[in-house]
Protein backbone atom coordinates (compact mmCIF):
# COMPACT_ATOMS: atom_id res chain seq x y z
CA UNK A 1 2.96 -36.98 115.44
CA UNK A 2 1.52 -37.41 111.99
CA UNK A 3 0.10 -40.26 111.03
CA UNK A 4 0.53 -41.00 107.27
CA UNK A 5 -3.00 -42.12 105.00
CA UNK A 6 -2.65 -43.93 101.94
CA UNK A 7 -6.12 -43.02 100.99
CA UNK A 8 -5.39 -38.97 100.45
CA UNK A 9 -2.53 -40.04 98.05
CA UNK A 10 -4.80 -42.18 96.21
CA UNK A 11 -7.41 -39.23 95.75
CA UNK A 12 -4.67 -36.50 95.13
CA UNK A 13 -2.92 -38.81 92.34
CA UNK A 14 -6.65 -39.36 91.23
CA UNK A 15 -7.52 -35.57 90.91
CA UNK A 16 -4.64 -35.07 89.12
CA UNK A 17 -4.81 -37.26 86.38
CA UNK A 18 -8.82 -35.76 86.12
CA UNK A 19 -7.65 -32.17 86.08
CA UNK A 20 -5.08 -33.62 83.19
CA UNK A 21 -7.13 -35.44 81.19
CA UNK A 22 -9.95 -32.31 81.51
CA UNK A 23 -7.13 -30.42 80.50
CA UNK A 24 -5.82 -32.68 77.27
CA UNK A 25 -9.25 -32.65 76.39
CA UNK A 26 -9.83 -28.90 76.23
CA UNK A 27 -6.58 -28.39 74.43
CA UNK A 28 -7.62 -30.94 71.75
CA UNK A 29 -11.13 -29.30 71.04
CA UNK A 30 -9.66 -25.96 71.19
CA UNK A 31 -6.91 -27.17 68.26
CA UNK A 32 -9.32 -28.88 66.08
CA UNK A 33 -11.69 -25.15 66.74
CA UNK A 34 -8.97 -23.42 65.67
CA UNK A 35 -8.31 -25.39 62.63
CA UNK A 36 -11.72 -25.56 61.19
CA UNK A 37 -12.11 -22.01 61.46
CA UNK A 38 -11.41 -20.07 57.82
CA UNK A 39 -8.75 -17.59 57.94
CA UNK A 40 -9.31 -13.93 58.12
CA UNK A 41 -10.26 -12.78 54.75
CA UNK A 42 -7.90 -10.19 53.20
CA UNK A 43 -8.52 -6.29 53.95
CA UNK A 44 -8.15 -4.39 51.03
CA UNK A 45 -9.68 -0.63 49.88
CA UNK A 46 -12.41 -0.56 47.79
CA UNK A 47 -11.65 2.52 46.14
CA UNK A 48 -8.66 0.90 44.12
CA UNK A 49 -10.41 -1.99 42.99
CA UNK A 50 -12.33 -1.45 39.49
CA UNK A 51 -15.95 -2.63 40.03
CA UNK A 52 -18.57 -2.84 36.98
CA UNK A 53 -22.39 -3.59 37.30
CA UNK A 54 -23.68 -7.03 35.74
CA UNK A 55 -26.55 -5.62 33.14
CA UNK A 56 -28.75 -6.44 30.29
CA UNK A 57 -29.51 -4.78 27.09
CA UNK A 58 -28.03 -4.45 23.47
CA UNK A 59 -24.17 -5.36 23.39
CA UNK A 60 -21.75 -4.02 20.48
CA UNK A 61 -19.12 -6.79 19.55
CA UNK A 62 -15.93 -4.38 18.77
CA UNK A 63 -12.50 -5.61 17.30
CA UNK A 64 -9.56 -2.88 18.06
CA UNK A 65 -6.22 -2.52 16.36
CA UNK A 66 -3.29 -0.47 16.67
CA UNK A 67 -2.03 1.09 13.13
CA UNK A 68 -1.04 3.94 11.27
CA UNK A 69 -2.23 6.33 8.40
CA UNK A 70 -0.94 5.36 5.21
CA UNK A 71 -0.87 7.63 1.87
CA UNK A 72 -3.84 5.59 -0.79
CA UNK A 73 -1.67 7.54 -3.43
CA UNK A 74 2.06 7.10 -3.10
CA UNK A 75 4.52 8.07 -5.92
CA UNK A 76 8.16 6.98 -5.58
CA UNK A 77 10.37 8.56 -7.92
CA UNK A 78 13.07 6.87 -9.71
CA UNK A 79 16.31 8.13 -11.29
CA UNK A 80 15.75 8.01 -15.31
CA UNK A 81 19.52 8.88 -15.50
CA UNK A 82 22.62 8.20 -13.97
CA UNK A 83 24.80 11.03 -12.48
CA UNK A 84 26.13 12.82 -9.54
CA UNK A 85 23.70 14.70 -7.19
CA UNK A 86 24.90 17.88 -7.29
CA UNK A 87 21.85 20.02 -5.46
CA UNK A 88 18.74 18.45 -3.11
CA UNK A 89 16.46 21.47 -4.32
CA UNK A 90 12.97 20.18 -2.08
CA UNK A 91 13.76 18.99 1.52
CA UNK A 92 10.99 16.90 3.12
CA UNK A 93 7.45 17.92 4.51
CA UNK A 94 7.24 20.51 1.67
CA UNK A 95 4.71 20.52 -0.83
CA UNK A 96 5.10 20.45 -4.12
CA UNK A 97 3.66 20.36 -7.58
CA UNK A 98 4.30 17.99 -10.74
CA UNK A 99 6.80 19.99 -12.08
CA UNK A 100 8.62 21.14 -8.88
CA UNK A 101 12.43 20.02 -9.14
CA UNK A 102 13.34 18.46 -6.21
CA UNK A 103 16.99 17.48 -7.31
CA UNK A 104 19.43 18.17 -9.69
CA UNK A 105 21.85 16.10 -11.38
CA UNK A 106 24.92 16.41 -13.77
CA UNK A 107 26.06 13.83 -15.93
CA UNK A 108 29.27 15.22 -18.28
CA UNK A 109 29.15 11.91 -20.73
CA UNK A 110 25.03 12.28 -21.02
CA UNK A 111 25.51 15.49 -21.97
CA UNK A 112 28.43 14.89 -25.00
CA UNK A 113 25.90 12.06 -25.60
CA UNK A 114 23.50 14.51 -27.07
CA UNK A 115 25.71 16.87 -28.68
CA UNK A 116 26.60 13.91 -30.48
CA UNK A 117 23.11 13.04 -31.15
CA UNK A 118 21.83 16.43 -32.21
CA UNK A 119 24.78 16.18 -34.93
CA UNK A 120 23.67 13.03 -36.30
CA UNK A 121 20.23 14.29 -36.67
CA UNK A 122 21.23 17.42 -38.29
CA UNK A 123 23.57 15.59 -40.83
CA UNK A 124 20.66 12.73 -41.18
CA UNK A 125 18.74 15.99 -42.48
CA UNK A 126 20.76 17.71 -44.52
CA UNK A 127 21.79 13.78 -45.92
CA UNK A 128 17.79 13.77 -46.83
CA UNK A 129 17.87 17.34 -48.59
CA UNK A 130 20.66 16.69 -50.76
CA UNK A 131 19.33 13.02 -52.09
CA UNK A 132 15.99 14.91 -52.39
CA UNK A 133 17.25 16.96 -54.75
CA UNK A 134 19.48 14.46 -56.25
CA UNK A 135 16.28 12.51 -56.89
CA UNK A 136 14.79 15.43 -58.08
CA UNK A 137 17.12 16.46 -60.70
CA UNK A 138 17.17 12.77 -62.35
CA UNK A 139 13.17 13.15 -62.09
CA UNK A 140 13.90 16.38 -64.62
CA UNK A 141 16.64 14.52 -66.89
CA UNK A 142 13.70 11.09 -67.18
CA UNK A 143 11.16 13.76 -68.07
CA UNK A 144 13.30 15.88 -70.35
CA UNK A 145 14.54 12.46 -71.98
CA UNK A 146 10.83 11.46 -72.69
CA UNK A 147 9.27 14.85 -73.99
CA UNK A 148 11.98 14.22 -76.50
CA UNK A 149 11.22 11.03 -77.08
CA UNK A 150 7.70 11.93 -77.90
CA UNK A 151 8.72 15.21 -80.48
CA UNK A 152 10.76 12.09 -82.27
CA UNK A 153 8.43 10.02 -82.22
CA UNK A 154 5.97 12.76 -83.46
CA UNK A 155 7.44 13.76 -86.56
CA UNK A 156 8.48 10.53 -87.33
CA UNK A 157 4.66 10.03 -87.61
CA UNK A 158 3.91 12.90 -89.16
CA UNK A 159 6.53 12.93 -92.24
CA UNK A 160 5.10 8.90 -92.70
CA UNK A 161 1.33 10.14 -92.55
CA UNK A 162 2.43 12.75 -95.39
CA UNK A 163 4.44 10.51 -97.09
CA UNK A 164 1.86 8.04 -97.32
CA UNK A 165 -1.22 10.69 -98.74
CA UNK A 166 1.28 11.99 -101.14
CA UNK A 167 1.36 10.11 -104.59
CA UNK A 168 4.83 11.38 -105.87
CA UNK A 169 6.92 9.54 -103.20
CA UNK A 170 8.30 6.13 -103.49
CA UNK A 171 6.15 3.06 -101.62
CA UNK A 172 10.09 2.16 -100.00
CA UNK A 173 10.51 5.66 -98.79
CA UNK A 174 6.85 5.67 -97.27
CA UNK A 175 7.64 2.44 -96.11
CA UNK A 176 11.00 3.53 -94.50
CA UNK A 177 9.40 6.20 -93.15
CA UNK A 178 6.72 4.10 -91.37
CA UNK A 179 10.08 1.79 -89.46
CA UNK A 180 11.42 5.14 -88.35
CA UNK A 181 8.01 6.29 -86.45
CA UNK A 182 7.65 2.30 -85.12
CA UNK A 183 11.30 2.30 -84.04
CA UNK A 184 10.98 6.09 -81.79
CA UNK A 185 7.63 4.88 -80.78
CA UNK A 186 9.31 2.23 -78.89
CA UNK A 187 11.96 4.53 -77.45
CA UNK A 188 8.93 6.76 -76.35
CA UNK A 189 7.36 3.78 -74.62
CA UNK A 190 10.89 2.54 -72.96
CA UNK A 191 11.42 6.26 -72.00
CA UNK A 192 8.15 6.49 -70.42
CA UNK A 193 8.25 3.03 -68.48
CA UNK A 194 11.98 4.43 -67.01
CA UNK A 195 10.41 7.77 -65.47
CA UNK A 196 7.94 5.60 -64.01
CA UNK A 197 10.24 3.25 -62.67
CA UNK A 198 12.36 6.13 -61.20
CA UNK A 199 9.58 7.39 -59.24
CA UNK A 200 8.82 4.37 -57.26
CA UNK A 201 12.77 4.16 -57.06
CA UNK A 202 12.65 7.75 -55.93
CA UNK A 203 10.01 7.32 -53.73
CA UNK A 204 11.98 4.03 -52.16
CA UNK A 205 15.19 5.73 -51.39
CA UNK A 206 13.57 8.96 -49.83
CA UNK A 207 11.76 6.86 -47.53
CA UNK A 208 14.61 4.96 -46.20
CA UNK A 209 16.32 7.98 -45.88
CA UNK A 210 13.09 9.11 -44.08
CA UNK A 211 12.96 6.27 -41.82
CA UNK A 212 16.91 6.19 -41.00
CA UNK A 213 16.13 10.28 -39.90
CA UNK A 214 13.22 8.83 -37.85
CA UNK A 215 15.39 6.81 -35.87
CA UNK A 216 18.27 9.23 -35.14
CA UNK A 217 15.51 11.79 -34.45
CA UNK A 218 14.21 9.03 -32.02
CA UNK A 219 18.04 8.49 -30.34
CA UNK A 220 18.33 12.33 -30.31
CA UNK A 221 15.25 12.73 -28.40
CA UNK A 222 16.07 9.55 -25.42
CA UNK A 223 19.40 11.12 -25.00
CA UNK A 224 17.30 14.99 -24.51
CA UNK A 225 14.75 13.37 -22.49
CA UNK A 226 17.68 11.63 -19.92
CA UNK A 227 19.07 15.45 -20.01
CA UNK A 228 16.00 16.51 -18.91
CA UNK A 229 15.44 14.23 -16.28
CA UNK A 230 18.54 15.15 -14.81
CA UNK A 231 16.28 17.63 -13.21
CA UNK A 232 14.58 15.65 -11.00
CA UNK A 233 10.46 16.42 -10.83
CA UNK A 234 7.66 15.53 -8.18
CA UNK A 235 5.17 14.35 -11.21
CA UNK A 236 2.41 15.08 -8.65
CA UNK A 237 1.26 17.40 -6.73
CA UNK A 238 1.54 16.45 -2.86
CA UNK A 239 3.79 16.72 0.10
CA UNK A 240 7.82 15.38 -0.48
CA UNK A 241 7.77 12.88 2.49
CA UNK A 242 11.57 11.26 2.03
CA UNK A 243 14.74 11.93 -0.14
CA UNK A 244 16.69 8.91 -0.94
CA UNK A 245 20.09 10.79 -1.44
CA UNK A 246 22.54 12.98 -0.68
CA UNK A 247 24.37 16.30 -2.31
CA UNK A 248 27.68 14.45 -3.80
CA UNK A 249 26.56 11.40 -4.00
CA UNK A 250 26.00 8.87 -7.52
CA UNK A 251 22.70 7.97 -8.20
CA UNK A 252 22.46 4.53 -10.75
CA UNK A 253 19.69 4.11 -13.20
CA UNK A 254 16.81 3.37 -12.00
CA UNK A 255 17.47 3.85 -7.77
CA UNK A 256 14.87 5.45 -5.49
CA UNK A 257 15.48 9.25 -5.18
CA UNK A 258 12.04 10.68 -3.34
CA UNK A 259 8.75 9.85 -2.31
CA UNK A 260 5.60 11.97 -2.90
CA UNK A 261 2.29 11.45 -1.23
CA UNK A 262 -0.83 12.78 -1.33
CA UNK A 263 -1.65 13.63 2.46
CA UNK A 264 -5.29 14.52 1.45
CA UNK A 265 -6.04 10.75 0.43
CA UNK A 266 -5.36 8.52 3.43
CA UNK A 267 -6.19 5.14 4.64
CA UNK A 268 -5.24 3.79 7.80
CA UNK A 269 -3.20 -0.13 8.14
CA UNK A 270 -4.51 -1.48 11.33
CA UNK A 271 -3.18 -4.58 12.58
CA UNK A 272 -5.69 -6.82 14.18
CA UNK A 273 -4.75 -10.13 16.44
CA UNK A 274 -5.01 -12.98 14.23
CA UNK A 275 -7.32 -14.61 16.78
CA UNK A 276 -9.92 -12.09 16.41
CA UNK A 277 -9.45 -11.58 12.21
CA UNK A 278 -11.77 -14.52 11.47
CA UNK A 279 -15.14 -11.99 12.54
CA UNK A 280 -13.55 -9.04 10.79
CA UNK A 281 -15.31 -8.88 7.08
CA UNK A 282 -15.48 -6.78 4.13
CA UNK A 283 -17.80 -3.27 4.86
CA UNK A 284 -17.49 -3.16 8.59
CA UNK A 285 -17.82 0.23 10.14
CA UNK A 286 -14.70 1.25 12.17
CA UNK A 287 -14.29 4.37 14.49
CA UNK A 288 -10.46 5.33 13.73
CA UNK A 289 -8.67 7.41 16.84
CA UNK A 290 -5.82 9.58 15.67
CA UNK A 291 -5.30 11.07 18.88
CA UNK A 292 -7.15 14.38 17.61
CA UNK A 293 -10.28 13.14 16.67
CA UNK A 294 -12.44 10.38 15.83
CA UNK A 295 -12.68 9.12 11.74
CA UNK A 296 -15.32 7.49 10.35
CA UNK A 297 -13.98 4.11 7.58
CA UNK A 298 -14.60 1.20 6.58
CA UNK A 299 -12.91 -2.27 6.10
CA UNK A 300 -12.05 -2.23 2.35
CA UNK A 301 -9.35 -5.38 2.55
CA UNK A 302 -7.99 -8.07 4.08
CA UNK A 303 -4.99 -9.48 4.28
CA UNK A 304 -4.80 -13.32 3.52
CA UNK A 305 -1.16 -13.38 5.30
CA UNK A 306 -0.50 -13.46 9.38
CA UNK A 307 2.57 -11.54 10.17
CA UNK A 308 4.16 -11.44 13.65
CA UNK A 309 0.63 -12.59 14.87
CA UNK A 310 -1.44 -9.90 13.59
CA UNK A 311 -3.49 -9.30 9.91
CA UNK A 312 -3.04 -6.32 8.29
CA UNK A 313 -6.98 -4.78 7.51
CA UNK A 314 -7.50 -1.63 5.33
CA UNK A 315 -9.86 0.94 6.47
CA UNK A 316 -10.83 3.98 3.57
CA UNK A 317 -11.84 6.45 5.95
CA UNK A 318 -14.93 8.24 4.84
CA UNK A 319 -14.94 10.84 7.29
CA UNK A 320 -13.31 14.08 7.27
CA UNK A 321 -9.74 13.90 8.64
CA UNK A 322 -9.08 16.28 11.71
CA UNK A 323 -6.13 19.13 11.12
CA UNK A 324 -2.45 17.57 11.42
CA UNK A 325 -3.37 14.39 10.12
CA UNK A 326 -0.32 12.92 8.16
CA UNK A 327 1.04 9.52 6.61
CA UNK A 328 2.55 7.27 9.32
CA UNK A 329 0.84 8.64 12.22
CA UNK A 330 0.26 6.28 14.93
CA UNK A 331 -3.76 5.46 14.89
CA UNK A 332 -6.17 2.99 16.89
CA UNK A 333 -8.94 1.25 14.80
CA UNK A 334 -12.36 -0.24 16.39
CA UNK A 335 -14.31 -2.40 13.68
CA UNK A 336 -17.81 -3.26 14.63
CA UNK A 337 -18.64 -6.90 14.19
CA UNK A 338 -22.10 -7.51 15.35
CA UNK A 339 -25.03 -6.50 18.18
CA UNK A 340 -26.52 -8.82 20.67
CA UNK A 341 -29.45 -7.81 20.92
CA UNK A 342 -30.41 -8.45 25.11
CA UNK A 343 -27.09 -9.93 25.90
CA UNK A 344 -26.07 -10.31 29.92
CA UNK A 345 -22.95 -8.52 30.00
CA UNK A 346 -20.46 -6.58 32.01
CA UNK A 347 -17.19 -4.79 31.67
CA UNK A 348 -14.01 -6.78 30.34
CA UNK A 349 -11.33 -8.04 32.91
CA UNK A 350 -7.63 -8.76 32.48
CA UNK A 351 -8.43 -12.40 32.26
CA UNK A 352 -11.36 -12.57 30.04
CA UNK A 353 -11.12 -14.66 27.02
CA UNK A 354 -13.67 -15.62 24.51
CA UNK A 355 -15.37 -18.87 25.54
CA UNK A 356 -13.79 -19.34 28.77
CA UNK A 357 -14.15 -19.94 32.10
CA UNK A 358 -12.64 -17.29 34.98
CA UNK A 359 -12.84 -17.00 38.35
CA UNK A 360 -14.18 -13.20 39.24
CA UNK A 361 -15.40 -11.45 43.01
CA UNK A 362 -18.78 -10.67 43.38
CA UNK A 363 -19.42 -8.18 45.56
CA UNK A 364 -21.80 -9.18 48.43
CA UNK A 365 -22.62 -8.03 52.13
CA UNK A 366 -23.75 -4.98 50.89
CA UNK A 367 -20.39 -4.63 49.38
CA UNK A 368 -18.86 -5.19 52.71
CA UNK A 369 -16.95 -8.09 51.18
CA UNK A 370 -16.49 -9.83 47.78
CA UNK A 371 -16.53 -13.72 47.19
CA UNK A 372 -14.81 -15.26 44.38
CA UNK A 373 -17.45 -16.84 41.95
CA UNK A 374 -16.98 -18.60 38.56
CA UNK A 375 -17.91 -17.48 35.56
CA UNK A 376 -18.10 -18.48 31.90
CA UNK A 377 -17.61 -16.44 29.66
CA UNK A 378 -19.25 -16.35 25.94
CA UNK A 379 -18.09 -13.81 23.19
CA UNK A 380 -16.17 -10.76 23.94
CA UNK A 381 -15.97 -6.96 22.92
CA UNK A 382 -13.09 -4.63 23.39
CA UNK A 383 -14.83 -3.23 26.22
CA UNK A 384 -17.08 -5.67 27.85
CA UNK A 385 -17.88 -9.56 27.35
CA UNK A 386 -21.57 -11.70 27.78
CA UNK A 387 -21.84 -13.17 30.49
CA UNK A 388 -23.66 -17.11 29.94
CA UNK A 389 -23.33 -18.14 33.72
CA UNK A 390 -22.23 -17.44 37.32
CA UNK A 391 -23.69 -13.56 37.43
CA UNK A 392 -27.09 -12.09 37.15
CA UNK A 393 -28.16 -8.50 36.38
CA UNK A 394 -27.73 -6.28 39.32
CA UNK A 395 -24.78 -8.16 40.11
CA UNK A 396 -21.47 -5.90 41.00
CA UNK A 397 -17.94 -7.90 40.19
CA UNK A 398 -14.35 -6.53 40.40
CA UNK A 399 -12.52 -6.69 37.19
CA UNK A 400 -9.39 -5.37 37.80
CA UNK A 401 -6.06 -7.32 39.03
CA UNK A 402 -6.81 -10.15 41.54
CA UNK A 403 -4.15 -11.90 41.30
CA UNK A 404 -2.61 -10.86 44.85
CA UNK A 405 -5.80 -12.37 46.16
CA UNK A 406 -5.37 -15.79 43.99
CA UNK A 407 -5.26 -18.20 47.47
CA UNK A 408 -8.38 -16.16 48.89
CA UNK A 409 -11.76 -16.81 48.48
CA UNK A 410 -13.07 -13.96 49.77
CA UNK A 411 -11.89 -10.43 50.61
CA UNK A 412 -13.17 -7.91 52.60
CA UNK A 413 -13.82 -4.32 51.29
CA UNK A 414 -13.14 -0.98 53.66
């Protein structure tokens, strides 16, 4: 028969609550372990990640803009008469001369125009001839009518000088004789004074006749020179980069029909941000990229005005332009701004911004892992920036993409 023992209970209920408090215990240090430990760092292979050496030396501050090649000598050329295109000689990319036609035009009431206009000058000539000659023959009569007047006149003299040495003749008859030499001496003199009148008159009326031809030669020669230009000429020699119309069409005074450039005289148009303008000046060296080679230029302008966010900067390019070069081709510009002479610097990341502070991984554990470090930044290059703190020569950082690591810390490198 068993006999029951309070006391074992006792112990057993005892044990239990030690084993349960032991056991509360160890799950509450094993918790807070847990949570104080860091979380696994990130796995990720080195061999995708871009990482650049922290160094010292001379650094080149760059500026780059995209662009194009632009023609320095461009020569649109406008329609100096109306009229209907009839043939587009020149198509584009040829080259051409200053007299090359590049298209004709007909204009029916231009051309009547100068039919008309060559008859008035011909009539405004033969007009002149005939008052010439006019002029010339009442030149003869004035001249005939004085050489008369002077014979009068003459022997009127004479006869009185005779009359007046002779003794036989009568002091009224001398006298009489004396009036009559007076009286054609006067018509001499008026004779005289009206031939010289007459050629001043003359010379009056043939130059108003003179000047009226002037002016219908003038009219007859606009009218020939808008026939002319009907045929439609380069005016310099060059390539024919665009045609502004068609075969049928009507071309107005004055409209665009073609452009001419010269594609041995380029310049390239680079557009530069607006935020990096300001340390772009006048005589900068820029390295110009056209895809097929490497120009030498330099900045020759400016532009006051910000479009779109960019500044437009002229470059004359000074060195020789590689084969296929053309106006409009795409181009990348890099101006050179300034050295720093022993400048901490490194390669540029996606992030980096003049003046700034980022957040980079340095590689450490004998680039086992890399540990997110921050860094401020001073000025930057298109290529690489100065570093002012948070790296060191011999440093090792990774500058591409991070931001699928942005809630790490620290990643580890395989």
């Amino acid at each position: 028969m068993d006999i029951p023992r309070p006391e074992n209970k006792r112990r057993k209920r005892i044990r239990q609550l030690v084993i349960g408090g032991v056991t509360a215990v160890v799950l509450v240090a094993v918790t807070v372990g847990l949570a104080q430990l860091e979380p696994a760092a990130p796995s990720v292979d080195g061999d995708t990640l871009w990482i650049q050496p922290v160094t010292q030396g001379e650094m080149l501050i760059q500026v780059r803009g995209p662009g194009t090649l632009k023609a320095r000598d461009i020569r649109w050329i406008s329609a100096r008469s109306a009229g209907r295109v009839e043939r587009i000689v020149v198509r584009p990319g040829a080259a051409v001369e200053p007299d090359t036609v590049i298209v004709e035009l007909s204009n029916p009431d231009l051309m009547r125009q100068a039919e008309e206009a060559r008859y008035t000058l011909e009539a405004g000539k033969a007009q002149l001839t005939e008052l010439e000659l006019n002029l010339k023959s009442q030149q003869l009569d004035q001249r005939a009518a004085v050489a008369s007047a002077r014979a009068a006149y003459e022997g009127a003299r004479l006869q009185a000088e005779a009359e007046r040495a002779s003794t036989t003749v009568a002091a009224l008859t001398v006298r009489r004789s004396e009036l009559m030499a007076e009286q054609l001496k006067t018509s001499l003199d008026v004779a005289q004074e009206r031939l010289d009148q007459f050629a001043a008159t003359m010379a009056a009326q043939v130059a108003a006749r003179r000047a009226l031809l002037a002016g219908n030669q003038n009219a007859y020669e606009r009218v020939l020179d808008q026939v002319e230009a009907l045929e439609v000429r380069a005016g310099i020699a060059g390539v024919l980069q665009q045609v502004e119309v068609e075969e049928g069409g009507q071309v107005q005074l004055g409209a665009n029909i073609a452009r001419v450039v010269r594609p041995d005289e380029l310049q390239a148009e680079l557009k530069v941000a607006e935020t990096q303008v300001r340390d772009v000046q006048l005589g900068q060296i820029v390295a110009v990229d056209t895809r097929n080679g490497v120009v030498a230029g330099v900045v020759t302008r400016i532009d006051p005005a910000v479009v779109e966010g960019t500044v437009q900067v002229d470059v004359e390019l000074t060195g020789k332009l590689p084969r296929g070069a053309r106006p409009d081709q795409s181009v990348d510009g890099t101006i050179d701004i300034e050295r720093i002479p022993n400048a901490v610097q490194t390669g540029r990341a996606t992030n980096s911004q003049k003046n700034s502070t980022i957040s980079l991984f340095k590689v450490v554990d004998d680039g086992r892992y890399a540990v997110r470090v921050p860094v401020q930044i001073g000025r930057t290059s298109v290529n690489s920036v100065e570093i002012l703190q948070g790296l060191v020569p011999g440093d090792r950082v990774v500058l591409s993409d991070t931001s699928a690591f942005e809630d790490n810390d620290r990643i580890r490198l395989n």
